[in-house]
PDB file of N, CA and C in Angstrom:
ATOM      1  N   UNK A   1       0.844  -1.174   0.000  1.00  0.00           N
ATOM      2  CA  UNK A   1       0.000   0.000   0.000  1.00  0.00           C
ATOM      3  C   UNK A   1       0.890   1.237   0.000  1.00  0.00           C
ATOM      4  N   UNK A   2       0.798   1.989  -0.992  1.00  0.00           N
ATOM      5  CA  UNK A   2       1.527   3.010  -1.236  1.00  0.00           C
ATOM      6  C   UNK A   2       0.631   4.420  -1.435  1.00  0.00           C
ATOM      7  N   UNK A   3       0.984   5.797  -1.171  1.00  0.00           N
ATOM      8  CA  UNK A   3       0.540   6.822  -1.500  1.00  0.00           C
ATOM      9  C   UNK A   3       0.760   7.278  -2.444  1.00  0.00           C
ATOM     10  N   UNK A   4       0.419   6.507  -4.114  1.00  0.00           N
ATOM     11  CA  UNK A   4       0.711   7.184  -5.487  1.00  0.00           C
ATOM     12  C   UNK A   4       0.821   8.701  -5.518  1.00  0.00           C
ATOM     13  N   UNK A   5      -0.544   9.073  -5.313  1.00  0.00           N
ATOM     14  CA  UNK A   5      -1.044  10.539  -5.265  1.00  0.00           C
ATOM     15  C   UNK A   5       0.149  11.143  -5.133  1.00  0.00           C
ATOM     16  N   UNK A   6      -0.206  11.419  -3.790  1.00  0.00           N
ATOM     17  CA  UNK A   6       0.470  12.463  -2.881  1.00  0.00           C
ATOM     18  C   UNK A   6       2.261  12.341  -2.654  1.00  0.00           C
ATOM     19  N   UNK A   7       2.538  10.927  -3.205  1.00  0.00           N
ATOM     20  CA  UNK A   7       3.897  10.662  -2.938  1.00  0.00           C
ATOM     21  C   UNK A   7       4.782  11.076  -4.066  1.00  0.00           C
ATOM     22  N   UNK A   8       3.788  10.836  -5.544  1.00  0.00           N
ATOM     23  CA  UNK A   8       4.524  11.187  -6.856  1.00  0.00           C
ATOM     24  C   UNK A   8       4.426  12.628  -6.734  1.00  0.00           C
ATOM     25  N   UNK A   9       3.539  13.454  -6.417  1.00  0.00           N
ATOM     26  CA  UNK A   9       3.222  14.676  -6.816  1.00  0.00           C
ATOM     27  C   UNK A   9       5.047  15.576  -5.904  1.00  0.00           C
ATOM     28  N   UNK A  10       5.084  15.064  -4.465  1.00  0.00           N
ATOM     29  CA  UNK A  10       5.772  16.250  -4.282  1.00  0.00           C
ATOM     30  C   UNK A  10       7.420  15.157  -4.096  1.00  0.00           C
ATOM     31  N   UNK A  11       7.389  14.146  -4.487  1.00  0.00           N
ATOM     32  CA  UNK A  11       8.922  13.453  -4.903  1.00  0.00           C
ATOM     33  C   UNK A  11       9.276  12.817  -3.665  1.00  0.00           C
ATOM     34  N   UNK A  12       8.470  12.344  -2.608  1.00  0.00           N
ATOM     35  CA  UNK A  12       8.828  11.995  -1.592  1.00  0.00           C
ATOM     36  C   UNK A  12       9.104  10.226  -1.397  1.00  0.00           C
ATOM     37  N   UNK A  13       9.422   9.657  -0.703  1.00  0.00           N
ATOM     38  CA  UNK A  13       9.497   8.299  -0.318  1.00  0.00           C
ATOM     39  C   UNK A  13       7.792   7.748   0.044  1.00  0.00           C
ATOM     40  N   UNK A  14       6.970   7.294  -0.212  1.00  0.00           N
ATOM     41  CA  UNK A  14       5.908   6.824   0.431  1.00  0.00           C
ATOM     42  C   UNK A  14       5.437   6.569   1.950  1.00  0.00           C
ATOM     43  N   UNK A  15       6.607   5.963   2.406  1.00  0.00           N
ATOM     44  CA  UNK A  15       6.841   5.931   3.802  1.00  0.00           C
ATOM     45  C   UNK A  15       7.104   6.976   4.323  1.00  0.00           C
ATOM     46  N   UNK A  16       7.785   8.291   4.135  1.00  0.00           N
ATOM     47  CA  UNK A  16       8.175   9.450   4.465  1.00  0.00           C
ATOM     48  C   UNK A  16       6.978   9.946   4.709  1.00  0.00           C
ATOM     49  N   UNK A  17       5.844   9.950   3.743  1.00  0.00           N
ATOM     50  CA  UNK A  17       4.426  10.364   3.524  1.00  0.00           C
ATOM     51  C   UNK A  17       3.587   9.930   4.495  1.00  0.00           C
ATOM     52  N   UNK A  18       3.583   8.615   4.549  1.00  0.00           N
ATOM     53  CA  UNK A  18       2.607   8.035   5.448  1.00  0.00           C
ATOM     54  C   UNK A  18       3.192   8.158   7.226  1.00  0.00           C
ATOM     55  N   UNK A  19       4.084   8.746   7.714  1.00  0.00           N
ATOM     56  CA  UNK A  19       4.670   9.079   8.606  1.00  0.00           C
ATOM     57  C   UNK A  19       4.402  10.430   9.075  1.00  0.00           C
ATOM     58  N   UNK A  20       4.424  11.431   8.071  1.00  0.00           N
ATOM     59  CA  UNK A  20       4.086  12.661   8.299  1.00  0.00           C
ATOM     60  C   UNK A  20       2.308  13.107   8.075  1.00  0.00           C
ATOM     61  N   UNK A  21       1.773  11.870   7.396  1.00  0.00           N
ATOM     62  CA  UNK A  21       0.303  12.000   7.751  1.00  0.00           C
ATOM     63  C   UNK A  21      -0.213  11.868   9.460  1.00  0.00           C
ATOM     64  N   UNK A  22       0.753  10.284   9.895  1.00  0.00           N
ATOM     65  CA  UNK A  22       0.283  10.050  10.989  1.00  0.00           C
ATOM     66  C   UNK A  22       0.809  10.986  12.203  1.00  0.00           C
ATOM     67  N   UNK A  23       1.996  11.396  11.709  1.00  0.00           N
ATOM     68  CA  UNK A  23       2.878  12.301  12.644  1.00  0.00           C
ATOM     69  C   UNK A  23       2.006  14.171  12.991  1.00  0.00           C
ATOM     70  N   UNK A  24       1.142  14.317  11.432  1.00  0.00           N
ATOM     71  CA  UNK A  24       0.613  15.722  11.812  1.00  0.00           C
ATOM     72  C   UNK A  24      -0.760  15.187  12.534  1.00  0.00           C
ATOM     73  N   UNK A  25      -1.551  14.285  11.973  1.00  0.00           N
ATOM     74  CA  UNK A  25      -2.446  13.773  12.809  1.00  0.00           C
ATOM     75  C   UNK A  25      -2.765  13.264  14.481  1.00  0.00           C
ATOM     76  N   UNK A  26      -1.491  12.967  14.864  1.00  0.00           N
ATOM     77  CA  UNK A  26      -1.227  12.997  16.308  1.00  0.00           C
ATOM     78  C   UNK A  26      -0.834  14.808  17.123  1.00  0.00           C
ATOM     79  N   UNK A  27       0.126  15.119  16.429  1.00  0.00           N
ATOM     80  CA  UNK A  27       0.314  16.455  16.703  1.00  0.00           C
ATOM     81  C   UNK A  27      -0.870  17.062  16.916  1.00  0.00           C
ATOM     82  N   UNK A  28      -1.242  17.872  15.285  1.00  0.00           N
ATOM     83  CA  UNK A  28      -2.296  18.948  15.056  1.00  0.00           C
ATOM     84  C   UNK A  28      -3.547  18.381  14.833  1.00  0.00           C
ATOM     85  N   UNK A  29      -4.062  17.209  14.809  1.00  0.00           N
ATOM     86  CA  UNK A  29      -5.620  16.365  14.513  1.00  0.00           C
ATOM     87  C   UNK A  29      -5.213  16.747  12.666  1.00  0.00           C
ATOM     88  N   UNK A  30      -6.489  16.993  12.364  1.00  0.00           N
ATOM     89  CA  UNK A  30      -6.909  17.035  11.041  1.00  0.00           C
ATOM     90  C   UNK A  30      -5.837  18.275  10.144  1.00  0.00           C
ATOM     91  N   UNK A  31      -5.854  19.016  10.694  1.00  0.00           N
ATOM     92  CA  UNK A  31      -4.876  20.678  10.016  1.00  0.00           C
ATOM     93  C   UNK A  31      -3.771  19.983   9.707  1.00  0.00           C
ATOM     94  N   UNK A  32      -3.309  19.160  10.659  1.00  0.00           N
ATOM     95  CA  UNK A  32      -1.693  18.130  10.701  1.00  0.00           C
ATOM     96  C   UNK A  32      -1.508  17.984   9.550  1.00  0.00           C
ATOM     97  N   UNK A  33      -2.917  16.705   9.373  1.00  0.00           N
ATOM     98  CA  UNK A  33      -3.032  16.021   8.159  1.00  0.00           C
ATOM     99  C   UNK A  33      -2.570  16.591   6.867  1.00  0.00           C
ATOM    100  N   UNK A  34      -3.211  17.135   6.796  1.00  0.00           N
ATOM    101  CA  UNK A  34      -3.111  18.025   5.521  1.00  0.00           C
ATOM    102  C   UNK A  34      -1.760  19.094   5.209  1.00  0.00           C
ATOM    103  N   UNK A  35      -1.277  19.593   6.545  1.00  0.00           N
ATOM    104  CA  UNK A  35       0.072  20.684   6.512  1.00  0.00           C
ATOM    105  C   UNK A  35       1.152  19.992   6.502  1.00  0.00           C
ATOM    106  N   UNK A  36       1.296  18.386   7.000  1.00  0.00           N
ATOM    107  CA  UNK A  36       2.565  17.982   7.417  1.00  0.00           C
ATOM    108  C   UNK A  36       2.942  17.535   6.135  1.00  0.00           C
ATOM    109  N   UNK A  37       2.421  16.951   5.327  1.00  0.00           N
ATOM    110  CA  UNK A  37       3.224  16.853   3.801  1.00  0.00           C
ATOM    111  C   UNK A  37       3.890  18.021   2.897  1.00  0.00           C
ATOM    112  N   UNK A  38       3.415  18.658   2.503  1.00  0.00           N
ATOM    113  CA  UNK A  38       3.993  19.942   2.591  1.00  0.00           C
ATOM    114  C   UNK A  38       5.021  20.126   3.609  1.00  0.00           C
ATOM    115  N   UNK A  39       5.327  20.249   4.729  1.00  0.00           N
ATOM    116  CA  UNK A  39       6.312  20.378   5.580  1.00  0.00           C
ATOM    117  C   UNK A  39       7.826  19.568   5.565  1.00  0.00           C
ATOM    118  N   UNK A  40       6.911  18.202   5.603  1.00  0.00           N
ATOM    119  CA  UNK A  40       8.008  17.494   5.127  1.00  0.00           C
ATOM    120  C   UNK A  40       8.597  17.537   3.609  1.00  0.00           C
ATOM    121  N   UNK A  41       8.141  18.106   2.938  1.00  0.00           N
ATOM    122  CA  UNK A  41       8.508  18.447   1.312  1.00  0.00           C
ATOM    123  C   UNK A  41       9.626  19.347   1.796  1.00  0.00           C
ATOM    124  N   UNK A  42       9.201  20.206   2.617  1.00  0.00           N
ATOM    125  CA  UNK A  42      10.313  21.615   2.941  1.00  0.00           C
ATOM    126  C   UNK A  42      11.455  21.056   3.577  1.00  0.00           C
ATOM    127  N   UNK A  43      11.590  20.126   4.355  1.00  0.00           N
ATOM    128  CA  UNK A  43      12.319  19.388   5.136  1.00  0.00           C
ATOM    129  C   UNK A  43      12.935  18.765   4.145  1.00  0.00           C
ATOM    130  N   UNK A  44      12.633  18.028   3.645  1.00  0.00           N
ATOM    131  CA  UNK A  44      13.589  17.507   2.370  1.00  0.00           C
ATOM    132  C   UNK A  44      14.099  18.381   1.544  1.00  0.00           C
ATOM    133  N   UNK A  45      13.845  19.692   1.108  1.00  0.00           N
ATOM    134  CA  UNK A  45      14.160  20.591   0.317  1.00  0.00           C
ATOM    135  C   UNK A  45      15.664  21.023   1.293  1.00  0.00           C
ATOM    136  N   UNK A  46      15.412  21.414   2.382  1.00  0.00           N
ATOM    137  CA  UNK A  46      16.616  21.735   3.401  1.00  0.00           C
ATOM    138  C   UNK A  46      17.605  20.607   3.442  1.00  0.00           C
ATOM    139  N   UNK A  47      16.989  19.520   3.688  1.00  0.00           N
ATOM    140  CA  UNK A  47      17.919  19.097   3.532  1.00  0.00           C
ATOM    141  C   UNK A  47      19.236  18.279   2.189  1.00  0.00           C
ATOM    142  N   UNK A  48      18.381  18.225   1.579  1.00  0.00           N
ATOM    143  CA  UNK A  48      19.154  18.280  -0.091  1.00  0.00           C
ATOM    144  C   UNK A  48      19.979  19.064  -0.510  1.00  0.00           C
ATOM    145  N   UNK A  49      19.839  20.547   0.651  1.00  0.00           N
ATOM    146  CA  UNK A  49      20.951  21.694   0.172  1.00  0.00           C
ATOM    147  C   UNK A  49      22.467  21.780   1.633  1.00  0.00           C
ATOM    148  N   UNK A  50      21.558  20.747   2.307  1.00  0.00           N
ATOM    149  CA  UNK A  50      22.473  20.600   3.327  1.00  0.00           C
ATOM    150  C   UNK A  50      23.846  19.503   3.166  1.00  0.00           C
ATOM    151  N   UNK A  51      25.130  19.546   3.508  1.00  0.00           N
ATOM    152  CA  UNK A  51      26.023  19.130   3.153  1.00  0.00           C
ATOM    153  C   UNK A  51      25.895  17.902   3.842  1.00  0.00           C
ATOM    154  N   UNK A  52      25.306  17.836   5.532  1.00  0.00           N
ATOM    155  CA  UNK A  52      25.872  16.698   6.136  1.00  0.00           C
ATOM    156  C   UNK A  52      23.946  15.911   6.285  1.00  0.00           C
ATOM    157  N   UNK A  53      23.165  16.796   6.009  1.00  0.00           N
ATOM    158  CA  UNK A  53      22.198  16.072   6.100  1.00  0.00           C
ATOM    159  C   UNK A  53      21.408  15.578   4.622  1.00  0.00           C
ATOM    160  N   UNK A  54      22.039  15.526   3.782  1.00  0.00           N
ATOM    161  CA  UNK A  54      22.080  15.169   2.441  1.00  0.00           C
ATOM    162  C   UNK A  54      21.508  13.621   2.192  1.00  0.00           C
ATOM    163  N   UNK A  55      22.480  12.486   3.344  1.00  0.00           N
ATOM    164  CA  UNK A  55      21.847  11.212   3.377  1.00  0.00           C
ATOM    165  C   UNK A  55      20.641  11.260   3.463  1.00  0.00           C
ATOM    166  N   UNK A  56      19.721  11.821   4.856  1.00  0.00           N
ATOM    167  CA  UNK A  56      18.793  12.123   5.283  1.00  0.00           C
ATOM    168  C   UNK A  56      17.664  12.151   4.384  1.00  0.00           C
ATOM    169  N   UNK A  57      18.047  13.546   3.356  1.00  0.00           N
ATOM    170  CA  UNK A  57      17.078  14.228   2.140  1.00  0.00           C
ATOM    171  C   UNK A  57      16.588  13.134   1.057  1.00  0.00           C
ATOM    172  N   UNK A  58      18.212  12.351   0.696  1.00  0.00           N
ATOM    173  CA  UNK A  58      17.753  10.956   0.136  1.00  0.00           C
ATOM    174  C   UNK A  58      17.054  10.077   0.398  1.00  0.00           C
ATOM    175  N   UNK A  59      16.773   9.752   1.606  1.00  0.00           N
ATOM    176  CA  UNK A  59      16.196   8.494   1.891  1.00  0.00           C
ATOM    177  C   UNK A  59      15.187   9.253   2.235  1.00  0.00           C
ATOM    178  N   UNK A  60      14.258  10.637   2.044  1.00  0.00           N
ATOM    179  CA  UNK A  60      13.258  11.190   2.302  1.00  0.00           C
ATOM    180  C   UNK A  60      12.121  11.290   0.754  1.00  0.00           C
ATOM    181  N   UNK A  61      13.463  10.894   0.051  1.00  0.00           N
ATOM    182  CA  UNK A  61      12.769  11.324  -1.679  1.00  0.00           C
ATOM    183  C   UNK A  61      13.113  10.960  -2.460  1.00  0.00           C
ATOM    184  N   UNK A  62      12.585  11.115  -3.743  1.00  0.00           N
ATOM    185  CA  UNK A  62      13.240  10.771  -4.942  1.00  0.00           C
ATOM    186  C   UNK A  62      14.076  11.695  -5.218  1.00  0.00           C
ATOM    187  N   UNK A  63      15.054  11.581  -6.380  1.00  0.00           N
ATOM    188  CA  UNK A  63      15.872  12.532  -7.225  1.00  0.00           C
ATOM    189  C   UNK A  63      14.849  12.845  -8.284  1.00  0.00           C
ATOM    190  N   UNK A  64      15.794  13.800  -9.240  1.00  0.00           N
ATOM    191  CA  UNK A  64      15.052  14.153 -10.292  1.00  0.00           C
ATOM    192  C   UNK A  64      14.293  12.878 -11.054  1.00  0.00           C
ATOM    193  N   UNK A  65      13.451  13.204 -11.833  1.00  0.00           N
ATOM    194  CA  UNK A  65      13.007  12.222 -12.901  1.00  0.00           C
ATOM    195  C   UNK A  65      13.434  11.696 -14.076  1.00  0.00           C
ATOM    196  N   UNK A  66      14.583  12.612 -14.248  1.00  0.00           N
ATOM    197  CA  UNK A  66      16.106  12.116 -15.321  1.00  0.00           C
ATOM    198  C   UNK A  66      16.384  11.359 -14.780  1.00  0.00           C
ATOM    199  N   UNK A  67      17.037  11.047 -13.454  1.00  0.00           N
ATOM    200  CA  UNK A  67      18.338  10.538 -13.574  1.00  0.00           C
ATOM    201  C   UNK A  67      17.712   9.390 -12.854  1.00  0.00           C
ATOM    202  N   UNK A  68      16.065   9.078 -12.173  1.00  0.00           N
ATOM    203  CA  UNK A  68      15.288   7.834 -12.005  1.00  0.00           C
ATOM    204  C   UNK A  68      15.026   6.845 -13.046  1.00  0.00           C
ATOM    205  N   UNK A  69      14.764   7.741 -14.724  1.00  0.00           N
ATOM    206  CA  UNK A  69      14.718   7.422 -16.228  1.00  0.00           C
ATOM    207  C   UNK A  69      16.385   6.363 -15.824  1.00  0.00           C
ATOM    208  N   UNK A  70      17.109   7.222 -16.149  1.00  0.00           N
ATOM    209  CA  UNK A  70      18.248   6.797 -16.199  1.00  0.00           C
ATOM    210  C   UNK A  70      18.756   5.170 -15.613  1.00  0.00           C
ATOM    211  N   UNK A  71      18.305   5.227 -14.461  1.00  0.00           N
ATOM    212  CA  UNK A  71      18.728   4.089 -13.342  1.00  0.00           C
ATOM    213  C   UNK A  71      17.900   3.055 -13.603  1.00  0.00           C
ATOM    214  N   UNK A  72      16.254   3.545 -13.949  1.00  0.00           N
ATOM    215  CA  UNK A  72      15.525   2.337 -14.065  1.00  0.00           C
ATOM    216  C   UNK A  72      16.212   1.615 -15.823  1.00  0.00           C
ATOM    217  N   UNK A  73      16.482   2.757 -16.564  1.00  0.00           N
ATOM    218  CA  UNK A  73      16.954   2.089 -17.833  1.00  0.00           C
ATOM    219  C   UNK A  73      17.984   0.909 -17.365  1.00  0.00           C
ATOM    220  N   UNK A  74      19.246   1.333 -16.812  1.00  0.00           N
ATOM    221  CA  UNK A  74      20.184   0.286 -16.715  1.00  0.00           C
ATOM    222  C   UNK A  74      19.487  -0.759 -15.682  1.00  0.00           C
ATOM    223  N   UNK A  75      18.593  -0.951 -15.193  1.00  0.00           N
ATOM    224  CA  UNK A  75      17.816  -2.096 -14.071  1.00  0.00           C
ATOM    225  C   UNK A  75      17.324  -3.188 -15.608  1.00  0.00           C
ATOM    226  N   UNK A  76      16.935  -1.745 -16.460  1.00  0.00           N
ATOM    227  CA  UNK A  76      15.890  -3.084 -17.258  1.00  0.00           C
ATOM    228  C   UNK A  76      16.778  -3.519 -18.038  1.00  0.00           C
ATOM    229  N   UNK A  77      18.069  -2.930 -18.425  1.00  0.00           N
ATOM    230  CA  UNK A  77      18.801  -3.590 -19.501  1.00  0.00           C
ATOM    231  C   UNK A  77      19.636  -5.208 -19.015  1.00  0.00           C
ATOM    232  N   UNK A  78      19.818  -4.536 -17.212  1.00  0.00           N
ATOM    233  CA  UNK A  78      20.035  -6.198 -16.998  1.00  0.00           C
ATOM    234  C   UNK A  78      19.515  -7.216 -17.114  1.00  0.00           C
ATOM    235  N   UNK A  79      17.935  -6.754 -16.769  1.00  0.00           N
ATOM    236  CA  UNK A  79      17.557  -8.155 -17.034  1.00  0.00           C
ATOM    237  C   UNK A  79      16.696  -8.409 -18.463  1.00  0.00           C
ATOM    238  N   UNK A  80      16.773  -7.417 -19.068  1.00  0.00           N
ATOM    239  CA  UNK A  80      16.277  -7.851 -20.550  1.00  0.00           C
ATOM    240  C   UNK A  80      16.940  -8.713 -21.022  1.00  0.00           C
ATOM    241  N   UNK A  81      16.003  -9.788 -21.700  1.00  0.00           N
ATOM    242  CA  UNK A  81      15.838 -10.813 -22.261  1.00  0.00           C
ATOM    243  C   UNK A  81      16.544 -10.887 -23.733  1.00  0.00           C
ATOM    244  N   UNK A  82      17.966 -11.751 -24.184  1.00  0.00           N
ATOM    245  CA  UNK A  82      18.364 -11.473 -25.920  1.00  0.00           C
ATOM    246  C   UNK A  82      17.280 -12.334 -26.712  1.00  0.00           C
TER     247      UNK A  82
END
């Protein structure tokens, strides 16, 4: 079970998503819900420009959509079939 939607739209990890749903929902109730994705978008944005919290930003999101093109290409060329 994944958050297509909301996970493709702002480049995040799925799990990152479904963490910061439950995380604003405990916090703020319902407002949470809805503000903490967005938040955590910003949080990943900080940290992507950050030098030492860079790991962090990664495992919060995707990269661009080039260089995902890119990676999934060489995945499929391994195992494509001659």
């Amino acid at each position: 079970m994944e958050p297509v939607i909301i996970g493709s739209e702002v480049k995040q990890n799925p799990l990152f998503v479904i963490i910061a749903i439950i995380l604003g929902g405990v916090i703020w109730g319902l407002p949470g819900l809805i503000l903490f994705v967005p938040f955590f978008a910003i949080l990943k944005i900080f940290f992507d420009h950050s030098t030492h919290l860079k790991p962090v930003g990664y495992l919060m999101g995707y990269e661009s959509g080039i260089s995902q093109k890119k990676w999934m290409q060489k995945i499929k060329g391994i195992f494509k079939k001659d």
